[in-house]
C-alpha atoms as a PDB file:
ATOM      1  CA  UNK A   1     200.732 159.681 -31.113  1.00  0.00           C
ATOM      2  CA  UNK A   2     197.488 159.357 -29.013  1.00  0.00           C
ATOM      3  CA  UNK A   3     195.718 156.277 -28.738  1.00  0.00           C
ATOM      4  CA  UNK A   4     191.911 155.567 -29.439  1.00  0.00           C
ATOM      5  CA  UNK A   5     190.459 151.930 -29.392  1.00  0.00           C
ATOM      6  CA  UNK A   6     187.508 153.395 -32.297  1.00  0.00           C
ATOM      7  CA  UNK A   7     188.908 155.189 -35.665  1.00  0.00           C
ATOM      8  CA  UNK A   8     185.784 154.422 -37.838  1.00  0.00           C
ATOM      9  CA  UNK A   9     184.423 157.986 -37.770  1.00  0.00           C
ATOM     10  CA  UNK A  10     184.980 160.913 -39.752  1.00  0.00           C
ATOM     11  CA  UNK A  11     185.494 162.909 -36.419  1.00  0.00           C
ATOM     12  CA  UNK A  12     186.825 161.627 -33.367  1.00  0.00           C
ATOM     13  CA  UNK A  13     186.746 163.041 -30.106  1.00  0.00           C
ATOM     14  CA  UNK A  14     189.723 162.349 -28.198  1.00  0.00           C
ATOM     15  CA  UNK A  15     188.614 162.630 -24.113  1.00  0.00           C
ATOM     16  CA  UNK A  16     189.216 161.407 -21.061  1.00  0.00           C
ATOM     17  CA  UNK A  17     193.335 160.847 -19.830  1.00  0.00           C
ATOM     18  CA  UNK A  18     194.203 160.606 -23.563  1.00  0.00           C
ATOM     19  CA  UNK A  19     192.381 163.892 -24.325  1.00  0.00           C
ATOM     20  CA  UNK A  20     193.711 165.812 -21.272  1.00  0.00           C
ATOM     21  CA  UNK A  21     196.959 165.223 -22.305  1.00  0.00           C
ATOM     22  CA  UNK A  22     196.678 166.411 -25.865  1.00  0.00           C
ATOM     23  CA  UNK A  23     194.680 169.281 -24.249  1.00  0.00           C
ATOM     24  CA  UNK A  24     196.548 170.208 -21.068  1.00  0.00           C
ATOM     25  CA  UNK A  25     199.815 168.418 -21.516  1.00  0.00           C
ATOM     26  CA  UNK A  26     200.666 168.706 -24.819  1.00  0.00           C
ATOM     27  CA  UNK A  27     198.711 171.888 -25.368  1.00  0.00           C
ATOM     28  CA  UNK A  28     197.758 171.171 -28.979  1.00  0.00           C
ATOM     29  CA  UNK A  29     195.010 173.846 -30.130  1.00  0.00           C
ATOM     30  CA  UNK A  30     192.758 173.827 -33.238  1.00  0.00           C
ATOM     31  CA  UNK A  31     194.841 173.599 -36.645  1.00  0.00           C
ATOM     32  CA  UNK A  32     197.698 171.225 -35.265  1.00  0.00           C
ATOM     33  CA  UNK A  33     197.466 167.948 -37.102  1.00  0.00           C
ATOM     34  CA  UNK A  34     197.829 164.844 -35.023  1.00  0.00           C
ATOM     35  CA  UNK A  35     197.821 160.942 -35.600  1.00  0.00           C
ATOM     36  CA  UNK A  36     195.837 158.401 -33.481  1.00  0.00           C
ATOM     37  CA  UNK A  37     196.199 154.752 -33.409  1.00  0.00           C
ATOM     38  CA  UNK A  38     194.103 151.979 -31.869  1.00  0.00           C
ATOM     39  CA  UNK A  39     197.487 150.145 -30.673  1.00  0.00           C
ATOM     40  CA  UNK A  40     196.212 147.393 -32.645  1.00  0.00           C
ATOM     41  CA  UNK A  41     197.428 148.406 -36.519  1.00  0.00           C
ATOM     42  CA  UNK A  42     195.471 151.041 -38.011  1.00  0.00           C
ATOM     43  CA  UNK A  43     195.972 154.685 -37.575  1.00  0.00           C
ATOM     44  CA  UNK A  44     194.150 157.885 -38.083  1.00  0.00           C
ATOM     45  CA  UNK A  45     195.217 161.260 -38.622  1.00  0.00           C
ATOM     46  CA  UNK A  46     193.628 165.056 -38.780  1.00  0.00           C
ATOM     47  CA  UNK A  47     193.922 168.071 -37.843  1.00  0.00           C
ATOM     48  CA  UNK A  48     192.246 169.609 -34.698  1.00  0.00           C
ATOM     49  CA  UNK A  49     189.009 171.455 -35.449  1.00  0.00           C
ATOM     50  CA  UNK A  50     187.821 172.018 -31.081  1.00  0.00           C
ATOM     51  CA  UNK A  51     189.786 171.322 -28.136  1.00  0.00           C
ATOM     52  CA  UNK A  52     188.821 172.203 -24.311  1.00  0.00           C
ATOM     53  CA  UNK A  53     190.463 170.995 -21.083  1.00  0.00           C
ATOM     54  CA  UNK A  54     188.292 168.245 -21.288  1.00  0.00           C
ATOM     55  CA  UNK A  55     189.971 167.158 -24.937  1.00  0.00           C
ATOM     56  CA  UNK A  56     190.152 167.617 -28.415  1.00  0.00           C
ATOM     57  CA  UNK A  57     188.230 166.784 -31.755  1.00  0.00           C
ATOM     58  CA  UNK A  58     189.930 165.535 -34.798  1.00  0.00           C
ATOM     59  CA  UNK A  59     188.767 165.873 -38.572  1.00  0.00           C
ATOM     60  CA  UNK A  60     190.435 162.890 -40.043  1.00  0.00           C
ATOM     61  CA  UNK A  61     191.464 163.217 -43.807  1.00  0.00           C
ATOM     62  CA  UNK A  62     193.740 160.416 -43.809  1.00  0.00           C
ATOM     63  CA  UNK A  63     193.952 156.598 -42.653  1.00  0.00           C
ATOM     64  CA  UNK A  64     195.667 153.461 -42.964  1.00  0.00           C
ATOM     65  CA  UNK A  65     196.989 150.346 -41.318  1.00  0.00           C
ATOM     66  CA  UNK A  66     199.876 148.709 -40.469  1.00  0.00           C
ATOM     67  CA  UNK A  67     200.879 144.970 -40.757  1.00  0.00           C
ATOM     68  CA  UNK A  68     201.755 142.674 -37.928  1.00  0.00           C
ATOM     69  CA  UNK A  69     205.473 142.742 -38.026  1.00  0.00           C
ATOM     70  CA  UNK A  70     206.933 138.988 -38.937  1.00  0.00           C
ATOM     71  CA  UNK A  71     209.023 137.518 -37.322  1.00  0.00           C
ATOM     72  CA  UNK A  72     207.743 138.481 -33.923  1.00  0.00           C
ATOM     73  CA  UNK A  73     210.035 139.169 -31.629  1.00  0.00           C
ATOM     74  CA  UNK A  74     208.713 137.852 -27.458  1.00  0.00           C
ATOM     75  CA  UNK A  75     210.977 138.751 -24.808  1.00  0.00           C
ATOM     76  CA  UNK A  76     210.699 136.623 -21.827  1.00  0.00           C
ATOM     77  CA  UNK A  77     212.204 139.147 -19.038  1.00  0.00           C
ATOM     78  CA  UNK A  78     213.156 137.750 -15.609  1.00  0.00           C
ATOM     79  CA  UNK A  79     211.430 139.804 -13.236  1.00  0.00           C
ATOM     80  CA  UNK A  80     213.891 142.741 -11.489  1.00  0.00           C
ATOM     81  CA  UNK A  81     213.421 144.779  -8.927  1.00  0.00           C
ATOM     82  CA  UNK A  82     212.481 148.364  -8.352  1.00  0.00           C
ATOM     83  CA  UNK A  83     213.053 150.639 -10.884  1.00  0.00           C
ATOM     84  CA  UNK A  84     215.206 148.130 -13.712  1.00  0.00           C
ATOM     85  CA  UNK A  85     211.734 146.871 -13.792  1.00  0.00           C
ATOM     86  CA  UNK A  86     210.039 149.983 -15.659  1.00  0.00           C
ATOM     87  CA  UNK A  87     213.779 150.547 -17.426  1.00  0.00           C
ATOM     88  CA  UNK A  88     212.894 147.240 -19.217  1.00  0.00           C
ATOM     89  CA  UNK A  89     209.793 147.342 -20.518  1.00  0.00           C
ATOM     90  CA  UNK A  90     210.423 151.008 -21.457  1.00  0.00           C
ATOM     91  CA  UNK A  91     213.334 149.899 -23.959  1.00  0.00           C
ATOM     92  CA  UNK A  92     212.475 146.810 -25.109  1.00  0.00           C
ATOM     93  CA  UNK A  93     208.890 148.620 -26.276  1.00  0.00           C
ATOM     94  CA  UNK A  94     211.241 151.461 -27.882  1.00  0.00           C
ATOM     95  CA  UNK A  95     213.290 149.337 -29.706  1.00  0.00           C
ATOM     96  CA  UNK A  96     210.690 147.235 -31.338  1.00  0.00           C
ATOM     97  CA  UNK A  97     209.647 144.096 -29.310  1.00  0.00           C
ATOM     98  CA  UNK A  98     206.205 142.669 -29.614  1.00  0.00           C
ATOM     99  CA  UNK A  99     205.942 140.698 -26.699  1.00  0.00           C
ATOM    100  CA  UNK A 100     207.353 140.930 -23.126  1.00  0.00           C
ATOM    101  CA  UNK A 101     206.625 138.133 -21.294  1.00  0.00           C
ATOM    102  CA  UNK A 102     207.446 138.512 -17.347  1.00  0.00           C
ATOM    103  CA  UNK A 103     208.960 135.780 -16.242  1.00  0.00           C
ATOM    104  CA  UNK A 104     209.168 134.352 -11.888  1.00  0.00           C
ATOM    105  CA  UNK A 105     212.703 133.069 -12.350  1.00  0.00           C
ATOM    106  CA  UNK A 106     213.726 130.919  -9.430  1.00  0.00           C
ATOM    107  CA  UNK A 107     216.348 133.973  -8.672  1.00  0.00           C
ATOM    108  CA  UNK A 108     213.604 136.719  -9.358  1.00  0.00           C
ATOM    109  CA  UNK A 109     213.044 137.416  -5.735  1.00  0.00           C
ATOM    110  CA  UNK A 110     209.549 137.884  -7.232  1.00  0.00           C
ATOM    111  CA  UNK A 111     206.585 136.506  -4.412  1.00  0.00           C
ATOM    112  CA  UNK A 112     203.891 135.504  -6.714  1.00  0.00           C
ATOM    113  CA  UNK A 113     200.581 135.942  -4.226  1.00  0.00           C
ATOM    114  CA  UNK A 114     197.718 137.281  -6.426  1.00  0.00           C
ATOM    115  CA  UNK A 115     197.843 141.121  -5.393  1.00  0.00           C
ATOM    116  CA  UNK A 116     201.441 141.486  -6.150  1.00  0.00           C
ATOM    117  CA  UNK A 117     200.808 139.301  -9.556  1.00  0.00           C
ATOM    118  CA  UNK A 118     198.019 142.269 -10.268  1.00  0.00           C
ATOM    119  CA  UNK A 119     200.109 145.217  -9.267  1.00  0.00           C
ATOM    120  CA  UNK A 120     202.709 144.360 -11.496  1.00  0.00           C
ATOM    121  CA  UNK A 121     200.995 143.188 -14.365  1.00  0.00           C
ATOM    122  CA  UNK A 122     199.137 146.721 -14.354  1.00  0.00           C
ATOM    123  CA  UNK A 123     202.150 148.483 -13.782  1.00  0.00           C
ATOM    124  CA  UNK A 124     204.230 146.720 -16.710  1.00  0.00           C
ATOM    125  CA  UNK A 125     201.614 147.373 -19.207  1.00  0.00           C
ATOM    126  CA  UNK A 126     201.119 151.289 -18.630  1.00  0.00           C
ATOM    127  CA  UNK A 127     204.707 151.365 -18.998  1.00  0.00           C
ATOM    128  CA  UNK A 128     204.157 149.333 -22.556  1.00  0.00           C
ATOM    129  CA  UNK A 129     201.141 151.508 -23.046  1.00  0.00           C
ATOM    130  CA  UNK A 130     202.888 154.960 -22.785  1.00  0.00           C
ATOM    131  CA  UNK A 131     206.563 154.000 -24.406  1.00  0.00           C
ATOM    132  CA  UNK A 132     204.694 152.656 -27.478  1.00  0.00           C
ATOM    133  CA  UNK A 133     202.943 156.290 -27.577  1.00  0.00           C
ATOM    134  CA  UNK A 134     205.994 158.092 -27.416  1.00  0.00           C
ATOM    135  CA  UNK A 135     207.702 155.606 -29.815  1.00  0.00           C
ATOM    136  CA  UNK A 136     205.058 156.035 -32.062  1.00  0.00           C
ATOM    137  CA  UNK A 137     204.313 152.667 -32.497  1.00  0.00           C
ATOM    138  CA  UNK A 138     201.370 151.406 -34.668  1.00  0.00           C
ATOM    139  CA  UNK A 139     201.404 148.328 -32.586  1.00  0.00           C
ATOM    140  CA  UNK A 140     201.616 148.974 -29.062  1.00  0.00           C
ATOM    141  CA  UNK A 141     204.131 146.146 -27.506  1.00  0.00           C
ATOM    142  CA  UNK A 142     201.509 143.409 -25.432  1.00  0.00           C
ATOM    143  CA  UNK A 143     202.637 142.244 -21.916  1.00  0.00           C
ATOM    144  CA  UNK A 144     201.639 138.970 -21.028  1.00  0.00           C
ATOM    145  CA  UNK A 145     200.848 136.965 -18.013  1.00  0.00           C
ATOM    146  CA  UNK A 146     203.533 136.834 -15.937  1.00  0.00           C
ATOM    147  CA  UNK A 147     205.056 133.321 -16.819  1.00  0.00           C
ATOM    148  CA  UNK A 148     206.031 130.605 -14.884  1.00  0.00           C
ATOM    149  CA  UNK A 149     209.667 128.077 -15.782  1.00  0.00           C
ATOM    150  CA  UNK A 150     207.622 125.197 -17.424  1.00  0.00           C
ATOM    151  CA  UNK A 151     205.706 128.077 -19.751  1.00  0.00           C
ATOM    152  CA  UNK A 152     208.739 129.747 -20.754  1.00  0.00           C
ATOM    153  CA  UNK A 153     210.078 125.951 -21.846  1.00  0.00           C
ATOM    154  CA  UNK A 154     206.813 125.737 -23.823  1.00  0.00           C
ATOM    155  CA  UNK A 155     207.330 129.225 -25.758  1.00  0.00           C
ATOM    156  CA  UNK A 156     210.934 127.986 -26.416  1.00  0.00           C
ATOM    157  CA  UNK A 157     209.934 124.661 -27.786  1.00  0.00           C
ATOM    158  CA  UNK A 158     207.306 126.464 -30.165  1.00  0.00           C
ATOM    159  CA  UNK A 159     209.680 129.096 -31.303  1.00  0.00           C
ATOM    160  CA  UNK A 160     211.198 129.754 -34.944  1.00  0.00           C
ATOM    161  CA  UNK A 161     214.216 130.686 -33.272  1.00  0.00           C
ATOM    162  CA  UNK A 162     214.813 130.204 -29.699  1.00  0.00           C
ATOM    163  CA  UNK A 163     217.411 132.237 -27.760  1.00  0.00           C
ATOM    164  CA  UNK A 164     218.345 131.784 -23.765  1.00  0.00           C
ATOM    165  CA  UNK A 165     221.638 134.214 -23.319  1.00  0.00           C
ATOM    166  CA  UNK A 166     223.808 133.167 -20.612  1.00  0.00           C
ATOM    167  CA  UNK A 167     227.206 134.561 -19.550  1.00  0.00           C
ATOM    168  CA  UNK A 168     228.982 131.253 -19.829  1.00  0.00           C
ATOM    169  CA  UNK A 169     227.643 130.211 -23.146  1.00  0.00           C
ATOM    170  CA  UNK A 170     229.966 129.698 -25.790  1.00  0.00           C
ATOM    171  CA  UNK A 171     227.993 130.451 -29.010  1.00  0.00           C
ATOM    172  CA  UNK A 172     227.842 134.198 -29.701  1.00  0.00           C
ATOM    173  CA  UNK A 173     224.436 135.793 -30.106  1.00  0.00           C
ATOM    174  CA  UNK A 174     225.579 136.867 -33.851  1.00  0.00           C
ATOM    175  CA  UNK A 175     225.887 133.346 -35.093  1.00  0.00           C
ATOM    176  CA  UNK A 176     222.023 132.942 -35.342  1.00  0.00           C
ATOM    177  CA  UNK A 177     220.347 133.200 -38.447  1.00  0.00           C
ATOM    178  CA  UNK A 178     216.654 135.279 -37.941  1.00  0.00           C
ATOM    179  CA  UNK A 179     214.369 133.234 -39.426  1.00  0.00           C
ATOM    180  CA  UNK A 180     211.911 135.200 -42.166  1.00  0.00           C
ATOM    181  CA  UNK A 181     208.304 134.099 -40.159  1.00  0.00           C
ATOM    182  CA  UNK A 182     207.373 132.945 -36.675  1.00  0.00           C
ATOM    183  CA  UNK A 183     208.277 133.775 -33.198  1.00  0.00           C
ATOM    184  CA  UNK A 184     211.938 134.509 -32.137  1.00  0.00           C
ATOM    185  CA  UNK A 185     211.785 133.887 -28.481  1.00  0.00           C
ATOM    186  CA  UNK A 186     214.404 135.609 -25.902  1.00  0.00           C
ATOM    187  CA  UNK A 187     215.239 134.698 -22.762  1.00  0.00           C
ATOM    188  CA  UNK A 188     216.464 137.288 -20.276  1.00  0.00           C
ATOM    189  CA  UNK A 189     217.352 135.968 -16.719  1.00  0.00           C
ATOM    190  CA  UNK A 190     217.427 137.830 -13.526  1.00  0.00           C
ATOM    191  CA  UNK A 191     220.221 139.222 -11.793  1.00  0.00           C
ATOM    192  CA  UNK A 192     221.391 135.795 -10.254  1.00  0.00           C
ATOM    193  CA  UNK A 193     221.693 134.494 -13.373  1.00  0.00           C
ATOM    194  CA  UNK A 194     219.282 131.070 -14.893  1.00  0.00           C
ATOM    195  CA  UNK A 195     219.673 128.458 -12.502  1.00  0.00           C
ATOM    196  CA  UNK A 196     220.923 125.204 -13.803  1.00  0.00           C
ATOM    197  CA  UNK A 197     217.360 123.649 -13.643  1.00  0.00           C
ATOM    198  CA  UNK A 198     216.044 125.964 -15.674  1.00  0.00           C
ATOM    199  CA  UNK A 199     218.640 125.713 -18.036  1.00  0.00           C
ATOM    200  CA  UNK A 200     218.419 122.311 -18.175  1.00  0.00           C
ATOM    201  CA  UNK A 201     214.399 122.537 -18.916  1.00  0.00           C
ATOM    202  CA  UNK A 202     214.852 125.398 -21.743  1.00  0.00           C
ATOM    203  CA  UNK A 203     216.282 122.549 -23.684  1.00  0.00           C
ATOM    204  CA  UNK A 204     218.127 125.169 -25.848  1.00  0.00           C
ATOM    205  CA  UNK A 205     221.532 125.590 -25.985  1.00  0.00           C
ATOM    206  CA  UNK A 206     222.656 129.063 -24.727  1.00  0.00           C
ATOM    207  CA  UNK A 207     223.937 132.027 -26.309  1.00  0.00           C
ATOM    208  CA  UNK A 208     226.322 134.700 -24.977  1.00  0.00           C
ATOM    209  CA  UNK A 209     226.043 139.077 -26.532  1.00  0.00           C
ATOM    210  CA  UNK A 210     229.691 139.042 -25.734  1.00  0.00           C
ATOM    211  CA  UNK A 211     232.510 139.371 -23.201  1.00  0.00           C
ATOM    212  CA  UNK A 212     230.619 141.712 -20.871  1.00  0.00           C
ATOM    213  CA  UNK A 213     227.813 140.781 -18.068  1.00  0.00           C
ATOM    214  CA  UNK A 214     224.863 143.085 -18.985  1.00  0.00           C
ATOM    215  CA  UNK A 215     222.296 143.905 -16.492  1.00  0.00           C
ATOM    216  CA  UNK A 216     219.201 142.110 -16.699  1.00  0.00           C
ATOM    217  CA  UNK A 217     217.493 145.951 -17.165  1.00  0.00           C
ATOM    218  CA  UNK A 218     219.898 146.172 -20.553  1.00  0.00           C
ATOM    219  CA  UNK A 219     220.595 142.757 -21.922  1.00  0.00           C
ATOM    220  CA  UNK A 220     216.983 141.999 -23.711  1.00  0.00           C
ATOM    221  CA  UNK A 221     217.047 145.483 -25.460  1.00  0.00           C
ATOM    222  CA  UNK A 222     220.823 144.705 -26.874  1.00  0.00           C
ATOM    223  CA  UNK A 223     219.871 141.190 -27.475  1.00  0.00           C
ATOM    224  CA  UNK A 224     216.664 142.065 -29.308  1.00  0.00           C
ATOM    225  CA  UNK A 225     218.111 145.379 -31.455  1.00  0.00           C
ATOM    226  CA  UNK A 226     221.022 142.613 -32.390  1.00  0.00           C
ATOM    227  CA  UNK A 227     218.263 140.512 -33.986  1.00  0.00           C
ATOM    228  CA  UNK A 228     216.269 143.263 -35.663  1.00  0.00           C
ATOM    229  CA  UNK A 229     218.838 144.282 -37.658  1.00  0.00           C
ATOM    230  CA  UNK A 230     218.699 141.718 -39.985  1.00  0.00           C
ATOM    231  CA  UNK A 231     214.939 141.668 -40.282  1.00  0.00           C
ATOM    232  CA  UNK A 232     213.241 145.345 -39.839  1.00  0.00           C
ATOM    233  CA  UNK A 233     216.110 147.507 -39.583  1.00  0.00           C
ATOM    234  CA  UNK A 234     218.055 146.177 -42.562  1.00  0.00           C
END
């Protein structure tokens, strides 16, 4: 799957990074049939009539589009550190989530000053960007802004369903019903856990996955494939 943000015409050239990697990378040569997608829905797909180091050009013969998947499913993912970080966004766009939502948790260890905000932000969508490629993903997965407590309250209280896991919780994860439209919202803390004030301002009563502490780097993705069974895996 290669992305292109134009599928209108009948041939598309595929250049620049995207093209060099089909080209140079991937080594795909005239005849080879490959799909492109503009991230957004809609898809394209041909075989290769030229290709150079510079990229390839594709005869499409066949196109279509995708719908928005509903429910959505937004991830709101405590910010961790170093490499749990790209581990993150990586699985939760595999698995299926929409949204990621990075969140400055008061136990993030995260120092919001504008430069780091930008670095991170860029970093956490080319990791989106390139695991919805090689998840083949019609929709690429969107990260948003990075989020602060009093947002994160707000996407609760709008929310279809709305899910904060916590390892003392009582009510297990598999008690929730999906609901069939709207946004199920999930709330993954850092490392240090949700503090109490935040807990208290998510005005939603926690859940638990079960009797094991997962790392924040693995608890949206099990959380999240736990609630797409029911509605896109079923």
């Amino acid at each position: 799957m290669f992305f292109h943000s134009d599928l209108d015409e009948d041939e598309l050239v595929l250049d620049g990074a995207e093209g060099r990697h089909a080209a140079v990378v991937r080594r795909i040569g005239p005849g080879e049939r490959v799909r492109l997608t503009d991230g957004r829905g809609s898809w394209a797909e041909g075989a290769v009539v030229a290709a150079s180091k510079a990229g390839v050009t594709v005869a499409v013969d066949e196109r279509g589009a995708v719908v928005a998947a509903d429910p959505r499913v937004v991830v709101v993912q405590a910010v961790p550190k170093g490499e749990r970080a790209e581990l993150a966004v990586e699985m939760l766009t595999e698995v299926g989530v929409d949204v990621i939502v990075p969140w400055n948790a008061e136990r993030s260890q995260f120092r919001a000053n504008p430069e780091r905000v930008e670095k991170t932000l860029a970093k956490w969508r080319a990791w989106a960007f390139e695991a919805s490629k090689q998840s083949r993903r019609t929709w690429f997965a969107e990260v948003a802004p990075i989020a602060t407590t009093a947002e994160v309250a707000e996407l609760l209280a709008g929310a279809a369903l709305p899910v904060v896991l916590h390892e003392e919780a009582t009510t297990p994860l598999a008690s929730l019903e999906p609901p069939t439209t709207g946004d199920i919202v999930l709330v993954i803390g850092p490392e240090g856990g949700i503090a109490p004030t935040e807990l208290k301002s998510f005005a939603t009563e926690p859940v638990r996955l079960g009797d094991t502490v997962l790392r924040t780097s693995t608890a949206g993705v099990a959380a999240a494939a736990a609630l797409l069974v029911p509605t896109r895996w079923a």
